[in-house]
N, C-alpha and C. Protein backbone atom coordinates (compact mmCIF):
# COMPACT_ATOMS: atom_id res chain seq x y z
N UNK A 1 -129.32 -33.19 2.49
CA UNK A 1 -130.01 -32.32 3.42
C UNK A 1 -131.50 -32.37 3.14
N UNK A 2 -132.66 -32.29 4.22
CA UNK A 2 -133.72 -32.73 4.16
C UNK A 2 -133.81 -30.58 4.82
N UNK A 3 -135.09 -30.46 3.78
CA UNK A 3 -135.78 -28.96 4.74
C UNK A 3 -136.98 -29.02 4.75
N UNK A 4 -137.07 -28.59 6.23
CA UNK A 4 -139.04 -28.65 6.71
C UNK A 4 -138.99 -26.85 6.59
N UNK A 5 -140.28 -26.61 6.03
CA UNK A 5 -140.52 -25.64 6.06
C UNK A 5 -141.18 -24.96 6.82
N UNK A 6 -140.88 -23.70 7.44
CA UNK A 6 -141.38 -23.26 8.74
C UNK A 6 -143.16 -23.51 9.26
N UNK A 7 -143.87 -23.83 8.05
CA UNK A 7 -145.46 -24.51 8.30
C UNK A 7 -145.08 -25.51 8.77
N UNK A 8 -144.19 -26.49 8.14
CA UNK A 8 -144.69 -27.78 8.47
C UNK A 8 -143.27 -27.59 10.24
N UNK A 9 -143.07 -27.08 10.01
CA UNK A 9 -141.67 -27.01 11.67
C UNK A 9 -143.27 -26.90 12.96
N UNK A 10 -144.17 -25.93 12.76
CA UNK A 10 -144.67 -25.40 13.50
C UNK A 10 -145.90 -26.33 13.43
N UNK A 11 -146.38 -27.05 12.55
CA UNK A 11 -147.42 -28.75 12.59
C UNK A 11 -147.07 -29.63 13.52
N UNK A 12 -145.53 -29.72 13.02
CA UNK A 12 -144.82 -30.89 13.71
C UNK A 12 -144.82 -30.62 15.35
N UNK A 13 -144.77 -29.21 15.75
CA UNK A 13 -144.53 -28.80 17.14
C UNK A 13 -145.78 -28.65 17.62
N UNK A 14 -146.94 -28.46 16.95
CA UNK A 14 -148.37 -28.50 17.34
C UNK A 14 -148.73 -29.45 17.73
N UNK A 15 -148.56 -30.97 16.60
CA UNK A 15 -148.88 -32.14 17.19
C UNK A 15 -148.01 -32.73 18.23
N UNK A 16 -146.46 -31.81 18.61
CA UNK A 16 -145.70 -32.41 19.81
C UNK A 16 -146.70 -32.37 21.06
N UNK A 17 -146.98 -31.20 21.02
CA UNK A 17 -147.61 -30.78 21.97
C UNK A 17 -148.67 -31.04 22.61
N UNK A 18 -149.82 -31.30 21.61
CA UNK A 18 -151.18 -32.00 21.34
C UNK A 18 -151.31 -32.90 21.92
N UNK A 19 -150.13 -34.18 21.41
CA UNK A 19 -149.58 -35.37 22.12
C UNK A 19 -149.24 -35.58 23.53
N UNK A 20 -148.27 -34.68 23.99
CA UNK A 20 -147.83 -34.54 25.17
C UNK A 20 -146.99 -35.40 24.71
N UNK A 21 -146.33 -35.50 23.72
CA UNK A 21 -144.70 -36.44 23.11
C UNK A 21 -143.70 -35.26 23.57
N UNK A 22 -142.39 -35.96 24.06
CA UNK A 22 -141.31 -35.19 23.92
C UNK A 22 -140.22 -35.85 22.52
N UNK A 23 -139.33 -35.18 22.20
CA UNK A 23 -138.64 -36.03 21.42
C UNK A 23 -138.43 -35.10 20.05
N UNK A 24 -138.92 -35.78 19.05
CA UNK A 24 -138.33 -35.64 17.70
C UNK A 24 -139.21 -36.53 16.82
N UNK A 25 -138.86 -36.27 15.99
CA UNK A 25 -140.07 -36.76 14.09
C UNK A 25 -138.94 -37.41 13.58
N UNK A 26 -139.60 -38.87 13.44
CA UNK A 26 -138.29 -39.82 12.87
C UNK A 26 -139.39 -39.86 11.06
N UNK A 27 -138.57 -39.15 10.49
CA UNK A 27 -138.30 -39.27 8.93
C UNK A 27 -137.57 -40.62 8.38
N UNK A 28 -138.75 -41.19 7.74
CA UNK A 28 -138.18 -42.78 6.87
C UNK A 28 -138.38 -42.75 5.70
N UNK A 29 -138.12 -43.95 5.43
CA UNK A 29 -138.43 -44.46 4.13
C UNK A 29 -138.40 -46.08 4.19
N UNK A 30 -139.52 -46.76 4.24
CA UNK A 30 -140.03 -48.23 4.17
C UNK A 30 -140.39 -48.52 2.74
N UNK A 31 -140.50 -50.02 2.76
CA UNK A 31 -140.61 -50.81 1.28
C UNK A 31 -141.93 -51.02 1.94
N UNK A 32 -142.87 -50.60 0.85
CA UNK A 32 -144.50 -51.04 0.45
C UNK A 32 -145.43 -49.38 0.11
N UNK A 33 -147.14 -49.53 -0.08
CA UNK A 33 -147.78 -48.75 -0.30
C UNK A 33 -147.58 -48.89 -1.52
N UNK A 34 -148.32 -48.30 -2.49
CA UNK A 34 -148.81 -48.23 -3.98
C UNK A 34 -147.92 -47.73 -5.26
N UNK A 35 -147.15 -47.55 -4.69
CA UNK A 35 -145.53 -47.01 -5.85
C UNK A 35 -144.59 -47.95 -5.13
N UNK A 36 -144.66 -48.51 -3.99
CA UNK A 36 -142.94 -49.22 -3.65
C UNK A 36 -142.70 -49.09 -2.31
N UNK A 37 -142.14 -47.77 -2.41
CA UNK A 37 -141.55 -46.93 -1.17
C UNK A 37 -142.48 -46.14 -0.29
N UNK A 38 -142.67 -46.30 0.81
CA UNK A 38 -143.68 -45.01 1.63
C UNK A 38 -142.91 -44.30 2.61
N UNK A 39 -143.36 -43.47 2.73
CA UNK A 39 -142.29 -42.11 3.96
C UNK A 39 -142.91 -42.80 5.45
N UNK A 40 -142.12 -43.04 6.41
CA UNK A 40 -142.69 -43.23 7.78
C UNK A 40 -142.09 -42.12 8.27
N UNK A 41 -143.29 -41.88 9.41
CA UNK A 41 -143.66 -40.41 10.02
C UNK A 41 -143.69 -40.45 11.35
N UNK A 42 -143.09 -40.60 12.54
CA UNK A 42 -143.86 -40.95 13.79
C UNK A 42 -142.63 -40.00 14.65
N UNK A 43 -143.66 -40.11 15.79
CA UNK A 43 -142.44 -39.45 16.96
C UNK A 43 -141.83 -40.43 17.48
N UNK A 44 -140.59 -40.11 17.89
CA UNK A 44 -139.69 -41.04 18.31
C UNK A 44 -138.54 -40.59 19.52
N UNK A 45 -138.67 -41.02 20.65
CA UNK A 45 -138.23 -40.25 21.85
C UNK A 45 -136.46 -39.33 21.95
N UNK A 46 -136.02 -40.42 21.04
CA UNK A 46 -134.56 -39.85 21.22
C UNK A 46 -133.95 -40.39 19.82
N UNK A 47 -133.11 -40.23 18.81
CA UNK A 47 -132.36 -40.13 18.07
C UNK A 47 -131.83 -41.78 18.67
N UNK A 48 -131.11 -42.26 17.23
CA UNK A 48 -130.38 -43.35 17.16
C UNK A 48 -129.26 -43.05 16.75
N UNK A 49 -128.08 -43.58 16.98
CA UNK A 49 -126.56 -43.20 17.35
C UNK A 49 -126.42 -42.62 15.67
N UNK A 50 -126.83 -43.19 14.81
CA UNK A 50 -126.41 -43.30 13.18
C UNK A 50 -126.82 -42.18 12.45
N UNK A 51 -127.78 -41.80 13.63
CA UNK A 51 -129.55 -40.64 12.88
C UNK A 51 -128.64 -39.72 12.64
N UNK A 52 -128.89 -38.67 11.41
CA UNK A 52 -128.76 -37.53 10.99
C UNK A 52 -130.09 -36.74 12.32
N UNK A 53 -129.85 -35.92 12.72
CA UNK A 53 -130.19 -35.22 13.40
C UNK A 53 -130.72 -33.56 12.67
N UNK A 54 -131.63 -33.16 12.51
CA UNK A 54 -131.93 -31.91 11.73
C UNK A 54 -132.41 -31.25 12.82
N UNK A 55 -132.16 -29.67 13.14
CA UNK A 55 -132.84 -28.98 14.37
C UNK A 55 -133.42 -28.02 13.27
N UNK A 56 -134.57 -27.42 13.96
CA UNK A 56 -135.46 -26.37 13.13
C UNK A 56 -135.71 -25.61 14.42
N UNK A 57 -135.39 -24.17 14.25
CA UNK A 57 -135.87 -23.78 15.31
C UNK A 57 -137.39 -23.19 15.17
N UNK A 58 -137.92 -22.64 16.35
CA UNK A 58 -139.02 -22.22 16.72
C UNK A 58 -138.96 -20.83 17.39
N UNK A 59 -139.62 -19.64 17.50
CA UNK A 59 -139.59 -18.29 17.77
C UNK A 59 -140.46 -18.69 19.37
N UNK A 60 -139.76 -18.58 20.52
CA UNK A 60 -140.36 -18.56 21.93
C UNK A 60 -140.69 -19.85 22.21
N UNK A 61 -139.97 -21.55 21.75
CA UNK A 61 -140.10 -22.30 22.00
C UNK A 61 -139.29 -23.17 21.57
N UNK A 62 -139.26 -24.56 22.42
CA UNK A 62 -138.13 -25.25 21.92
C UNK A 62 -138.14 -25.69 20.34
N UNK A 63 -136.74 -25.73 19.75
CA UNK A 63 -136.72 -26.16 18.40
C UNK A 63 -137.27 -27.77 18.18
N UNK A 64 -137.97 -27.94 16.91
CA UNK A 64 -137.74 -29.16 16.69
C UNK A 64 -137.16 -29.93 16.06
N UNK A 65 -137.29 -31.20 16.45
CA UNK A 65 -136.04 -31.91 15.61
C UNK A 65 -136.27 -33.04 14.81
N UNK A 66 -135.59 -33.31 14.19
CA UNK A 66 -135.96 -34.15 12.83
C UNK A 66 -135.11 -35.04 12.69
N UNK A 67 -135.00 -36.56 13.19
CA UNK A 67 -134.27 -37.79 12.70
C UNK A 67 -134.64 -38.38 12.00
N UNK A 68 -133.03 -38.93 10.94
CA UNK A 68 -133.46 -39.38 9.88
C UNK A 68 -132.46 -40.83 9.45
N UNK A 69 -132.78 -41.82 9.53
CA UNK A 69 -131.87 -42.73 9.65
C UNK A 69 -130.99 -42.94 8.22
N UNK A 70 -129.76 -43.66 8.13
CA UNK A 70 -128.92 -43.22 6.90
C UNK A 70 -128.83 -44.22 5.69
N UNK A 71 -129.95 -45.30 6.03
CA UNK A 71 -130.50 -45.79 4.68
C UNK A 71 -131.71 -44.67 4.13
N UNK A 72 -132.80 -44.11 5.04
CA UNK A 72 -133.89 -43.47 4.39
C UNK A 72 -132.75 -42.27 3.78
N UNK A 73 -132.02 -41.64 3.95
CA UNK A 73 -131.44 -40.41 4.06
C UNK A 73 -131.20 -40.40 2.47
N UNK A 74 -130.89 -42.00 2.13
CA UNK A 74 -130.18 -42.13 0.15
C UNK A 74 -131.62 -41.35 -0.28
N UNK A 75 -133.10 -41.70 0.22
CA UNK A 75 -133.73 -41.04 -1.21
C UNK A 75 -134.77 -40.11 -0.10
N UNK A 76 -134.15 -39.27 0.89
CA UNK A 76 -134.87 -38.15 0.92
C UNK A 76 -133.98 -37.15 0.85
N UNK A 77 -132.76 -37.18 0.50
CA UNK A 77 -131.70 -36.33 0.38
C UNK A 77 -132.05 -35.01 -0.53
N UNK A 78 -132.36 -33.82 0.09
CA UNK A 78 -132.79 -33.17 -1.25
C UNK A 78 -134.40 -32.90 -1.15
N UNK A 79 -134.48 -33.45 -0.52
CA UNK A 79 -136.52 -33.48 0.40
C UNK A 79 -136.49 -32.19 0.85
N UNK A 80 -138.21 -31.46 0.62
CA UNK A 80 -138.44 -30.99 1.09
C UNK A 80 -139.93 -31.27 1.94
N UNK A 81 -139.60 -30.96 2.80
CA UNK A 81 -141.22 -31.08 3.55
C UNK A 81 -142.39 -30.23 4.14
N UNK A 82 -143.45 -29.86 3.69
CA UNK A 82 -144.68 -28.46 3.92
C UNK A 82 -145.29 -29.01 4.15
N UNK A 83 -146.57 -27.79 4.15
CA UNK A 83 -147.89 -28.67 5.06
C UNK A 83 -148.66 -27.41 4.11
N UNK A 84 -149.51 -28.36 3.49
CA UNK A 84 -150.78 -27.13 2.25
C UNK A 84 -151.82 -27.80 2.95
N UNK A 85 -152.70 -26.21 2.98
CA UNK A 85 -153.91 -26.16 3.43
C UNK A 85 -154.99 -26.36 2.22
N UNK A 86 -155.88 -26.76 2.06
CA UNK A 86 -156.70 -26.31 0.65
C UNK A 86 -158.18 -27.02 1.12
N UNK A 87 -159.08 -26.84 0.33
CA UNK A 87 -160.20 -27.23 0.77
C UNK A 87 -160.77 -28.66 0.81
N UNK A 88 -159.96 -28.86 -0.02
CA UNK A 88 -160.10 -30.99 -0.12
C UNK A 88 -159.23 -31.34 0.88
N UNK A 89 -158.12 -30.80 1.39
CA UNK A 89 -156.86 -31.43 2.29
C UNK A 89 -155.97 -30.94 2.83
N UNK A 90 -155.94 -30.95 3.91
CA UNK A 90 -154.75 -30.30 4.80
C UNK A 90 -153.60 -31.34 5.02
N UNK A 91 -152.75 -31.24 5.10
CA UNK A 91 -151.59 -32.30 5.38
C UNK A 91 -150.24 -31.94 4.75
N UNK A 92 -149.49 -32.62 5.56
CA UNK A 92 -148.31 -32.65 5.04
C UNK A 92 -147.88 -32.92 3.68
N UNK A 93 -147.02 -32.34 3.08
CA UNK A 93 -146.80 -32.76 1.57
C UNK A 93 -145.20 -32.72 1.10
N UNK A 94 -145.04 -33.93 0.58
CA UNK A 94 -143.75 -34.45 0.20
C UNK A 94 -142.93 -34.16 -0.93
N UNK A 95 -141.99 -33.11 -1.19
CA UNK A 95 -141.41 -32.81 -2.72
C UNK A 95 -139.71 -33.30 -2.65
N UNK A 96 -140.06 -34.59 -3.19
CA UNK A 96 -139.62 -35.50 -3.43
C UNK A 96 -138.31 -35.68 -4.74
N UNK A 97 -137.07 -34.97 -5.23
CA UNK A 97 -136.79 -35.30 -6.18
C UNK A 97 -135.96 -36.39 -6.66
N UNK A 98 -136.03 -37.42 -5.45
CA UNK A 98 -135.86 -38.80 -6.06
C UNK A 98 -136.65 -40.02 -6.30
N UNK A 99 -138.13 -39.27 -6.19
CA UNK A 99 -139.22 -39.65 -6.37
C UNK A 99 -139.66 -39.59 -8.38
N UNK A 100 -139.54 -40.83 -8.66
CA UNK A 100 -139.87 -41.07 -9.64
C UNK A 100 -141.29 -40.66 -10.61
N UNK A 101 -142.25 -41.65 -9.70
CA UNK A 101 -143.39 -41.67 -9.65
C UNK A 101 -144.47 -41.58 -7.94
N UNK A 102 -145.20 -41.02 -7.66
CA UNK A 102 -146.08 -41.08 -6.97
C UNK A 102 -147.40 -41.38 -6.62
N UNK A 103 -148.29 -41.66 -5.87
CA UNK A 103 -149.44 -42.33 -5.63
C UNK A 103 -150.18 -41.13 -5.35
N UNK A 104 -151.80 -41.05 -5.51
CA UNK A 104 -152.40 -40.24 -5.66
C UNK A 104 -152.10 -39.52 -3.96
N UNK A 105 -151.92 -40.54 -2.82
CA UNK A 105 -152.12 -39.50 -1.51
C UNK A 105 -151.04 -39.30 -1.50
N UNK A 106 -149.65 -39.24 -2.18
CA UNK A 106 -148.96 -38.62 -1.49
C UNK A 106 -148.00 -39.30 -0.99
N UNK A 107 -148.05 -40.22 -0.04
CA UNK A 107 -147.34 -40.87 0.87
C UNK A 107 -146.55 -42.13 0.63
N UNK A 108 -146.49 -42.82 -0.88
CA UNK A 108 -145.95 -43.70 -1.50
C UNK A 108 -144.85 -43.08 -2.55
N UNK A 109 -144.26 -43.72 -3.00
CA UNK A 109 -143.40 -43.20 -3.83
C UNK A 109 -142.19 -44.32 -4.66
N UNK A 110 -141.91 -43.62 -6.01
CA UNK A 110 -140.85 -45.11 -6.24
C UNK A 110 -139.59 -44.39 -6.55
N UNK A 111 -138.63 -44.37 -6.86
CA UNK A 111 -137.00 -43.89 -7.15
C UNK A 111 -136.50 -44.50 -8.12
């Protein structure tokens, strides 16, 4: 099980919107970046037959949703996903516990 936390549910639905994307946040995991492994992040119109499917709802708007295909799924299983504000960086942030080691931004990772 992968959990977005209601910041990052309500990012994800900001930039739906922003976009003018309909759809869903396809959650990966690709080979490369500076530890190995990097998280891919993108919108993606509709779910793939295999996708784990995650709904998050939203208070006065549609829920969003979160696909996750079922090779990335082995090492985000257990993921959590936020969004910290701070004065050097706003962004999404990855807590990872099949994440070994990590790269200074964040977005790489090894298992």
């Amino acid at each position: 099980m992968v959990t977005v936390t209601p910041k990052a549910v309500q990012k994800i639905h900001d930039a739906f919107a922003k976009q003018g994307v309909k759809g869903g946040l396809r959650l990966g995991v690709l080979g490369g970046g500076c530890s190995g492994l990097s998280y891919q992040f993108k919108f993606d119109p509709k779910p793939r037959s295999t996708d784990q499917v995650l709904t998050f709802p939203l208070e006065n708007t549609d829920p969003v949703q979160v696909f996750i295909d079922p090779k990335s799924l082995l090492f985000l299983d257990g993921m959590t996903l936020d969004w910290k504000d701070s004065l050097i960086h706003s962004g999404f942030v990855f807590d990872n516990p099949h994440a070994k080691k990590s790269c200074g931004c964040g977005t790489s990772f090894s298992a």
